[in-house]
Every structure is written in structure tokens, then in C-alpha cells.
N, C-alpha and C. Protein backbone atom coordinates (compact mmCIF):
# COMPACT_ATOMS: atom_id res chain seq x y z
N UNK A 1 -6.22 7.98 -5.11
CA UNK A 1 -5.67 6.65 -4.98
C UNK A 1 -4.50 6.48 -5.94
N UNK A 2 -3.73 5.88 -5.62
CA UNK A 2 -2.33 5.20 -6.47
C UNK A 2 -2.26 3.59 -6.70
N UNK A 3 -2.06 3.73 -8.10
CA UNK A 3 -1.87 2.31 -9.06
C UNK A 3 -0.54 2.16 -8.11
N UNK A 4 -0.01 0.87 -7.87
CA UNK A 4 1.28 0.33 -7.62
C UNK A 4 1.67 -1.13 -7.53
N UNK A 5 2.65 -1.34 -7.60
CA UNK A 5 3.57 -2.90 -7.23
C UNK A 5 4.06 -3.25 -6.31
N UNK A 6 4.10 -4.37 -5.14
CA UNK A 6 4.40 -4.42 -3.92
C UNK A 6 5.83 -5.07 -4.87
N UNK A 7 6.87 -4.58 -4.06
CA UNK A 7 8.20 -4.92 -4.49
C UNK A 7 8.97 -5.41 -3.22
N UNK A 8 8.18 -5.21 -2.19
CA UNK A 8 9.45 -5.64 -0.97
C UNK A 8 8.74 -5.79 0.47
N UNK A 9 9.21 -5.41 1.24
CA UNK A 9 8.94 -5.43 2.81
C UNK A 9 9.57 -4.86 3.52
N UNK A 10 9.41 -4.41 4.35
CA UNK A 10 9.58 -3.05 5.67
C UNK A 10 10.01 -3.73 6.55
N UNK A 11 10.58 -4.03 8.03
CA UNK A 11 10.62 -4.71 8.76
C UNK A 11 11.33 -3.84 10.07
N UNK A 12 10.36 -3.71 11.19
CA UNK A 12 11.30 -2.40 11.94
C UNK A 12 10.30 -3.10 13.22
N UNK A 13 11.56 -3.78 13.59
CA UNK A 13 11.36 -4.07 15.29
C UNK A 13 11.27 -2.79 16.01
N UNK A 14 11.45 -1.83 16.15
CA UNK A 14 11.24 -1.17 16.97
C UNK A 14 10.80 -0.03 16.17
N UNK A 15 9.46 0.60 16.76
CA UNK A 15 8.19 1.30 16.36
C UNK A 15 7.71 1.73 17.67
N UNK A 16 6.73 3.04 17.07
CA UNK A 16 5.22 3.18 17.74
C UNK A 16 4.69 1.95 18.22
N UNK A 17 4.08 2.73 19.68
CA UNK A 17 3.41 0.93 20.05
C UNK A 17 1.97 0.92 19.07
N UNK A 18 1.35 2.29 18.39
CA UNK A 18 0.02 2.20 17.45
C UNK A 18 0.71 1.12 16.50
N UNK A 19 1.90 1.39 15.97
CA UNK A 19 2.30 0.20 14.84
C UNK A 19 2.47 -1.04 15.10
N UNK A 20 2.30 -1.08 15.88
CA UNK A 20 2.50 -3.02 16.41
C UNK A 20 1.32 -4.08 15.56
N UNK A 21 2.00 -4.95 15.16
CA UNK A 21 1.03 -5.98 14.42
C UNK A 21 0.86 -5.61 13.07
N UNK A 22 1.39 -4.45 12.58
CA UNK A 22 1.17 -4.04 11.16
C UNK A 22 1.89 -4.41 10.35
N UNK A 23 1.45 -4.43 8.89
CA UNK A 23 3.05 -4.91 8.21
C UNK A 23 2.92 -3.79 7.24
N UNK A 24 4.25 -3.79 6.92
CA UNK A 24 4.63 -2.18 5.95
C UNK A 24 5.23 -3.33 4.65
N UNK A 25 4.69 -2.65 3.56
CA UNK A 25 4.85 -3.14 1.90
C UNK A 25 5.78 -1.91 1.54
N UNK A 26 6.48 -2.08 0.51
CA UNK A 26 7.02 -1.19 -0.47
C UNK A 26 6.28 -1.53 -1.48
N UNK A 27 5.93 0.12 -2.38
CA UNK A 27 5.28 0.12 -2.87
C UNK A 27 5.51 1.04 -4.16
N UNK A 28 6.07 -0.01 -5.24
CA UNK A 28 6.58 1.21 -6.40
C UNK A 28 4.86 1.46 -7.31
N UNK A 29 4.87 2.64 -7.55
CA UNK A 29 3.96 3.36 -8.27
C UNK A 29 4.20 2.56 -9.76
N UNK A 30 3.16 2.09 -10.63
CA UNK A 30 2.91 1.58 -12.04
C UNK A 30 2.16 2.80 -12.64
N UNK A 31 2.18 2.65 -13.99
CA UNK A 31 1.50 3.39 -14.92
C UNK A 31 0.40 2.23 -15.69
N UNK A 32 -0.63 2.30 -16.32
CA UNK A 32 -1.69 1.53 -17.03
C UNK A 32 -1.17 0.09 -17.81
N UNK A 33 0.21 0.01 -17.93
CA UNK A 33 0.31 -1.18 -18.53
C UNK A 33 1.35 -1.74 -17.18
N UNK A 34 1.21 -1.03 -16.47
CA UNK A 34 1.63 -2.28 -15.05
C UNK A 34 3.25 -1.50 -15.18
N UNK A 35 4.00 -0.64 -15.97
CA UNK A 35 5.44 -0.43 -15.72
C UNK A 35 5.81 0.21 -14.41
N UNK A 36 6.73 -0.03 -14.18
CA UNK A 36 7.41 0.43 -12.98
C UNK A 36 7.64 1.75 -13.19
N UNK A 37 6.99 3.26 -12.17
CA UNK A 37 7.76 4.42 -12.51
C UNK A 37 8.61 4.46 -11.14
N UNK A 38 9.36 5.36 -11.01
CA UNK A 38 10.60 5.89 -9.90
C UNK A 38 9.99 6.10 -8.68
N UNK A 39 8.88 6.45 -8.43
CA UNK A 39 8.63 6.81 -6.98
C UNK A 39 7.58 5.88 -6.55
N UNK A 40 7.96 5.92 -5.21
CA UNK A 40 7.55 4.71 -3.97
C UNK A 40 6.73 5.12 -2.82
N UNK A 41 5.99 4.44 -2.01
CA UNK A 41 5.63 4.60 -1.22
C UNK A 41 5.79 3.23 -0.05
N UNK A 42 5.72 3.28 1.19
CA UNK A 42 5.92 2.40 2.51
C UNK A 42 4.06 2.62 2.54
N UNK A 43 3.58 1.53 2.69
CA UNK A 43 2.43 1.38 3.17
C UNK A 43 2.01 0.44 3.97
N UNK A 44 0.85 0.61 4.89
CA UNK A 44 0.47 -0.60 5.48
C UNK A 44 -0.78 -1.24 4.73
N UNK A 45 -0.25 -2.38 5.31
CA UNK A 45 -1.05 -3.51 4.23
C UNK A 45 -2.00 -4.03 4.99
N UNK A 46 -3.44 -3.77 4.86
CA UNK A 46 -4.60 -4.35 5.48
C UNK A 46 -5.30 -5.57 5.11
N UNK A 47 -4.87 -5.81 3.40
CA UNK A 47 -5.48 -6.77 2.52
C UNK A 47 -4.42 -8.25 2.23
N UNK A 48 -3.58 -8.18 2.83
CA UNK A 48 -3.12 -9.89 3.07
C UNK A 48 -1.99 -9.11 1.57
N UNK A 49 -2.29 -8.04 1.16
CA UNK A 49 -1.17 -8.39 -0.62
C UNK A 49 0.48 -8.94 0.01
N UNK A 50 0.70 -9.48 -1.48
CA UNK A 50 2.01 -9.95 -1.41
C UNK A 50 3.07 -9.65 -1.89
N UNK A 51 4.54 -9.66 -2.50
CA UNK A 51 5.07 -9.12 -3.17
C UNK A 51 4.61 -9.61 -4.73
N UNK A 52 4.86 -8.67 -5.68
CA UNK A 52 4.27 -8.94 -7.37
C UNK A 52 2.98 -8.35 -7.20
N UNK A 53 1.87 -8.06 -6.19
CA UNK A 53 0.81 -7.95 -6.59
C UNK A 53 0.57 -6.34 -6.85
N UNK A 54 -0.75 -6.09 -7.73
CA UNK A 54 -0.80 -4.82 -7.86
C UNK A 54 -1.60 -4.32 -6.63
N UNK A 55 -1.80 -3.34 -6.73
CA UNK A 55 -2.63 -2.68 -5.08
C UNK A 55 -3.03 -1.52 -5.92
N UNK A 56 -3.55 -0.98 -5.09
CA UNK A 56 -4.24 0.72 -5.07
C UNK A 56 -4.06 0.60 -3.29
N UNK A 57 -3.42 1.60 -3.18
CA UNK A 57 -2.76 2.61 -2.41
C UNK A 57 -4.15 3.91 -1.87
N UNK A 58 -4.15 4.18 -1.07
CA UNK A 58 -4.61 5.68 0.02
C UNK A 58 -3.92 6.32 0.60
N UNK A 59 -3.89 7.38 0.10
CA UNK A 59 -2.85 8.29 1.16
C UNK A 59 -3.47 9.41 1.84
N UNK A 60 -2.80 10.00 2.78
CA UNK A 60 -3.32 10.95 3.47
C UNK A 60 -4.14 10.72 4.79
N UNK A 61 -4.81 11.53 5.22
CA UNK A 61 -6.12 11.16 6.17
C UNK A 61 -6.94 10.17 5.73
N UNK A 62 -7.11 9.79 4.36
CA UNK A 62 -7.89 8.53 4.06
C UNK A 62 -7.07 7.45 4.65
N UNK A 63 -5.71 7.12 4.80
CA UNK A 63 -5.01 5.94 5.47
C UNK A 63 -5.74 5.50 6.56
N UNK A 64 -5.93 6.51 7.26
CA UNK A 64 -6.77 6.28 8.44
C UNK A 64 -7.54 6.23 8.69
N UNK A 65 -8.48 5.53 7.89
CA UNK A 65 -10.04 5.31 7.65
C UNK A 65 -10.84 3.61 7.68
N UNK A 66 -9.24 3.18 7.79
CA UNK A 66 -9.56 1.38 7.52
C UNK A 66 -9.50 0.61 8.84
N UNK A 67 -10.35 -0.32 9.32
CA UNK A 67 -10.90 -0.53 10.19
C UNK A 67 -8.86 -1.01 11.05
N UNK A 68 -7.89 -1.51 10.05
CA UNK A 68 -7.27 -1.71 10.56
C UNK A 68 -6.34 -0.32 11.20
N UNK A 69 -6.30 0.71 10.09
CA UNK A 69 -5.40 1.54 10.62
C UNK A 69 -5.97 3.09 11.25
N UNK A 70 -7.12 2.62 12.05
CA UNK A 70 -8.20 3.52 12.19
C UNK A 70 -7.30 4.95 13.35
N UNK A 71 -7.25 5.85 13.61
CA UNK A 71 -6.34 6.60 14.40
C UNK A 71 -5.09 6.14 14.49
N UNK A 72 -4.41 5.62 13.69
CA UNK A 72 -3.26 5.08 13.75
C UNK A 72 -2.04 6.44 13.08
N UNK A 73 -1.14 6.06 13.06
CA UNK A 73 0.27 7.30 12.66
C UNK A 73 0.46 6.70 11.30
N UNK A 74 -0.70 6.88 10.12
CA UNK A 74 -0.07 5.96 9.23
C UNK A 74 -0.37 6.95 7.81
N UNK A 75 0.33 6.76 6.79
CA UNK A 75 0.00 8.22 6.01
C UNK A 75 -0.84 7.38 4.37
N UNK A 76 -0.05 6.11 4.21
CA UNK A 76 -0.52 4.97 3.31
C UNK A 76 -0.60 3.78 3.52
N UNK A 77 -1.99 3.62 3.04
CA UNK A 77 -2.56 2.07 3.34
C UNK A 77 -2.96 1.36 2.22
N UNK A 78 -2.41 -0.08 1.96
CA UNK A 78 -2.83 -0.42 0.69
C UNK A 78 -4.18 -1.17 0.83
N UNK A 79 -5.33 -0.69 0.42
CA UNK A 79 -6.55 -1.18 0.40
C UNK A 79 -7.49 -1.78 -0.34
N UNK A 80 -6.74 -2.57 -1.49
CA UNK A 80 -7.40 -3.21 -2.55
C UNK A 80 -6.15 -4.26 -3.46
N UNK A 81 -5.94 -5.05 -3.21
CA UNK A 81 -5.28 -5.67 -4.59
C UNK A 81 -6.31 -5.97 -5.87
N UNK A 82 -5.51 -5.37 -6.86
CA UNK A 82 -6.25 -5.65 -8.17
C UNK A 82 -6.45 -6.73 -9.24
N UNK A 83 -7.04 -7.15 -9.53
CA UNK A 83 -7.62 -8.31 -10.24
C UNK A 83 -7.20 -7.98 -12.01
N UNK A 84 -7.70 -6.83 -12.40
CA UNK A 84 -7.70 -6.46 -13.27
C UNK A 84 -8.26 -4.81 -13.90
N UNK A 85 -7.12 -4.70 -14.93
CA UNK A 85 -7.71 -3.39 -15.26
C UNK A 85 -8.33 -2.70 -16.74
N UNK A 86 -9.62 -2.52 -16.92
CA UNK A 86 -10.42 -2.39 -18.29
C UNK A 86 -10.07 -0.49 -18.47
N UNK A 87 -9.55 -0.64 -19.29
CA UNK A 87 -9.35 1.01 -19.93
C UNK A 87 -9.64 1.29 -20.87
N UNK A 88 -10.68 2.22 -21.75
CA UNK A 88 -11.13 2.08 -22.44
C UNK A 88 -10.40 3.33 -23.56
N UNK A 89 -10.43 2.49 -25.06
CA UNK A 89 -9.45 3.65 -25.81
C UNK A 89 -10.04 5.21 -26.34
């Protein structure tokens, strides 16, 4: 799974008809105190997140495991916005 920041939105009228109804997040990768690192991911968003929020991210064949993006063409799905994070020193 991947820590990240929804920073934006995707928007592509024309798609796969599997992609229809989905919405695609940008998704910059954070490190433990929430900073922004360089690399991104396009994900679909199953959990309502918004831009600012944190997520945890799935990639791979797990994308396609969520009731929304179940056999779908999808490689990341964001499947949790986070509340909070306890790390212990």
C-alpha cells in the first residue's frame, strides 16, 4: 500500500466503456509527516476522497479487488482515507 495526497483530478471524456462512472484522483506519494515526495500516481477513487485528503493507495492486481473496480482495467485504487497516523519512536 502507498501513503499519499489527493492533489487534483483526472477528467477524460473519452475512455474504456469498463471506466465509465469512475473518477480518477491524482495522487502525490507523502512520507510519515504528511510531506510531499516527487512521484505520483492516477487512481480510482472508490471512497468519496477529496482533494487535501490523505489516502492509502493499492496497486497492482489488488486494484482490482474492490467491489467498485472489480475486473476493471485499473492498476490503482484509493481505498481508505486516513484519519490519522500513530508511529511509534
Amino acid at each position: 500500500m502507498i501513503l499519499g495526497k489527493v492533489v487534483g483530478t483526472v477528467w477524460a471524456t473519452r475512455k474504456d466503456e469498463e471506466l465509465t462512472g469512475l473518477k480518477f484522483q491524482i495522487v502525490k506519494h507523502v512520507d510519515f509527516d504528511y510531506k510531499l515526495k516527487d512521484a505520483f500516481v492516477v487512481a480510482v477513487d472508490t471512497v468519496q476522497a477529496g482533494v487535501g485528503d490523505i489516502v492509502l493507495i493499492a496497486t497492482g492486481s489488488s486494484a482490482r479487488l474492490t467491489t467498485v473496480t472489480k475486473n476493471k482495467p485499473v492498476d490503482a485504487v484509493i481505498m481508505a482515507v486516513v484519519d490519522k497516523l500513530d508511529i511509534a519512536d
